[in-house]
Protein backbone atom coordinates (compact mmCIF):
# COMPACT_ATOMS: atom_id res chain seq x y z
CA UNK A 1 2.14 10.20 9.81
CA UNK A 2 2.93 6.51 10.97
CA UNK A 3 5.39 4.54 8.99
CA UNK A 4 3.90 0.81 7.28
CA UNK A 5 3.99 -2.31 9.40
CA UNK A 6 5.43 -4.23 6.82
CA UNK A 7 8.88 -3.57 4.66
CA UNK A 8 8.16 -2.64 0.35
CA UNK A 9 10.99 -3.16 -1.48
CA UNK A 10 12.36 -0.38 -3.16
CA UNK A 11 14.57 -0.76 -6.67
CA UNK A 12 13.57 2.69 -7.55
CA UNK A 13 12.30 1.73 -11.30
CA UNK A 14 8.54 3.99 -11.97
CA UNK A 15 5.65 1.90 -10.57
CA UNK A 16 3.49 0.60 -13.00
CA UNK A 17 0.75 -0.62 -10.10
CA UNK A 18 -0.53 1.30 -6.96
CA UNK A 19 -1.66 -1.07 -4.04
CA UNK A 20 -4.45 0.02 -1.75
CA UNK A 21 -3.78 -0.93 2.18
CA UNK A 22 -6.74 -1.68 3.78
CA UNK A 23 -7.46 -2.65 7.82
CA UNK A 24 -10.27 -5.29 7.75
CA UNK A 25 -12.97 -5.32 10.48
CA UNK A 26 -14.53 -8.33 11.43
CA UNK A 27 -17.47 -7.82 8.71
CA UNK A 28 -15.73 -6.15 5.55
CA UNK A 29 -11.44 -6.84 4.42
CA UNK A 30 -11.59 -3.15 3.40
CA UNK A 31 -12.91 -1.69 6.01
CA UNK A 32 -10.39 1.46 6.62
CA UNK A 33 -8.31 2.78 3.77
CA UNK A 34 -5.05 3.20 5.55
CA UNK A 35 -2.20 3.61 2.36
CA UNK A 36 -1.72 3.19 -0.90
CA UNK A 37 1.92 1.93 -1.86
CA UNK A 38 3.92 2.07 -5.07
CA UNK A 39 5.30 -1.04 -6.89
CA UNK A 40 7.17 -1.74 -10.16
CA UNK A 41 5.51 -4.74 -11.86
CA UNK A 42 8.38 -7.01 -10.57
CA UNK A 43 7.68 -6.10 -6.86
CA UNK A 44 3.90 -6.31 -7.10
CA UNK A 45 3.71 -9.69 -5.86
CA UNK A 46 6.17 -9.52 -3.02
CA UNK A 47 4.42 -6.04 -1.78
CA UNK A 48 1.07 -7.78 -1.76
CA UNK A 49 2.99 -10.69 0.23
CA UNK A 50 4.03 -8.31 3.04
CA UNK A 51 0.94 -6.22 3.33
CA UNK A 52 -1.09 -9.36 3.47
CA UNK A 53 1.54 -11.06 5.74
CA UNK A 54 1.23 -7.53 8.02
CA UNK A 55 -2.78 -8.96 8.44
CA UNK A 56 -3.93 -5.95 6.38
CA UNK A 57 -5.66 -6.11 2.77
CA UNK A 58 -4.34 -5.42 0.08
CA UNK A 59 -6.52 -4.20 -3.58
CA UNK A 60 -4.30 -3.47 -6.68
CA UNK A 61 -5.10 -0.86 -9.06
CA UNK A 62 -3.09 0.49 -12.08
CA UNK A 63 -1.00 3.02 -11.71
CA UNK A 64 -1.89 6.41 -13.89
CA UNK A 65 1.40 7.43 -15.85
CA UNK A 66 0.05 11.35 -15.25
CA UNK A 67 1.25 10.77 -11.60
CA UNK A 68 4.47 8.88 -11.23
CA UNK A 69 5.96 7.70 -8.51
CA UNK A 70 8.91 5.07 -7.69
CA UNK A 71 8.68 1.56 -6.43
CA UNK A 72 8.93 1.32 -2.66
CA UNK A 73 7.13 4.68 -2.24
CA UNK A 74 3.84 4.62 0.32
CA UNK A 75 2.13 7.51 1.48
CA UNK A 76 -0.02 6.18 4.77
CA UNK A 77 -3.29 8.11 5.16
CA UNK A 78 -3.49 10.33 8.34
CA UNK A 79 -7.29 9.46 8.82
CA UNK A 80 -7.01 5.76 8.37
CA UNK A 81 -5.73 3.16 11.10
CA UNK A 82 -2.42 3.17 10.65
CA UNK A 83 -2.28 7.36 10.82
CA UNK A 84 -1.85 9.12 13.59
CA UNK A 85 -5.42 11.64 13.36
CA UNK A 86 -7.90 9.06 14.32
């Protein structure tokens, strides 16, 4: 598994938000489904910052309390561009 292009800050608090990565093609800004990252409400802004400053897209969803996870974590999909399985 790659490791992001960009850096997510990381204060360790539960995420209340989940941010979907996307790489754009040339017709569509999600056009691969590369990660989904982890951010506490504070950090949601400046993790869309860096992931739109890395040229990728990024799509905010809420973040289901049933699966918790900290702020700063990512997991990068293996099948997407920035994975290594393509």
């Amino acid at each position: 598994m790659s490791t992001l292009p960009f850096t997510l800050p990381e204060c360790g608090q539960p995420a209340t938000v989940r941010i979907e990565v996307y790489s754009p093609t040339d017709v569509n800004l999600h056009g691969s489904l590369d990660a989904s990252v982890y951010a506490c409400e504070q950090h949601a802004m400046e993790t869309v910052v860096a992931i739109w400053s890395a040229n990728l897209t990024a799509h905010r969803v809420n973040q289901s309390p049933a699966s918790p996870r900290p702020c700063g974590y990512s997991y990068v999909f293996p099948t997407g561009k920035l994975g290594g399985d393509q």
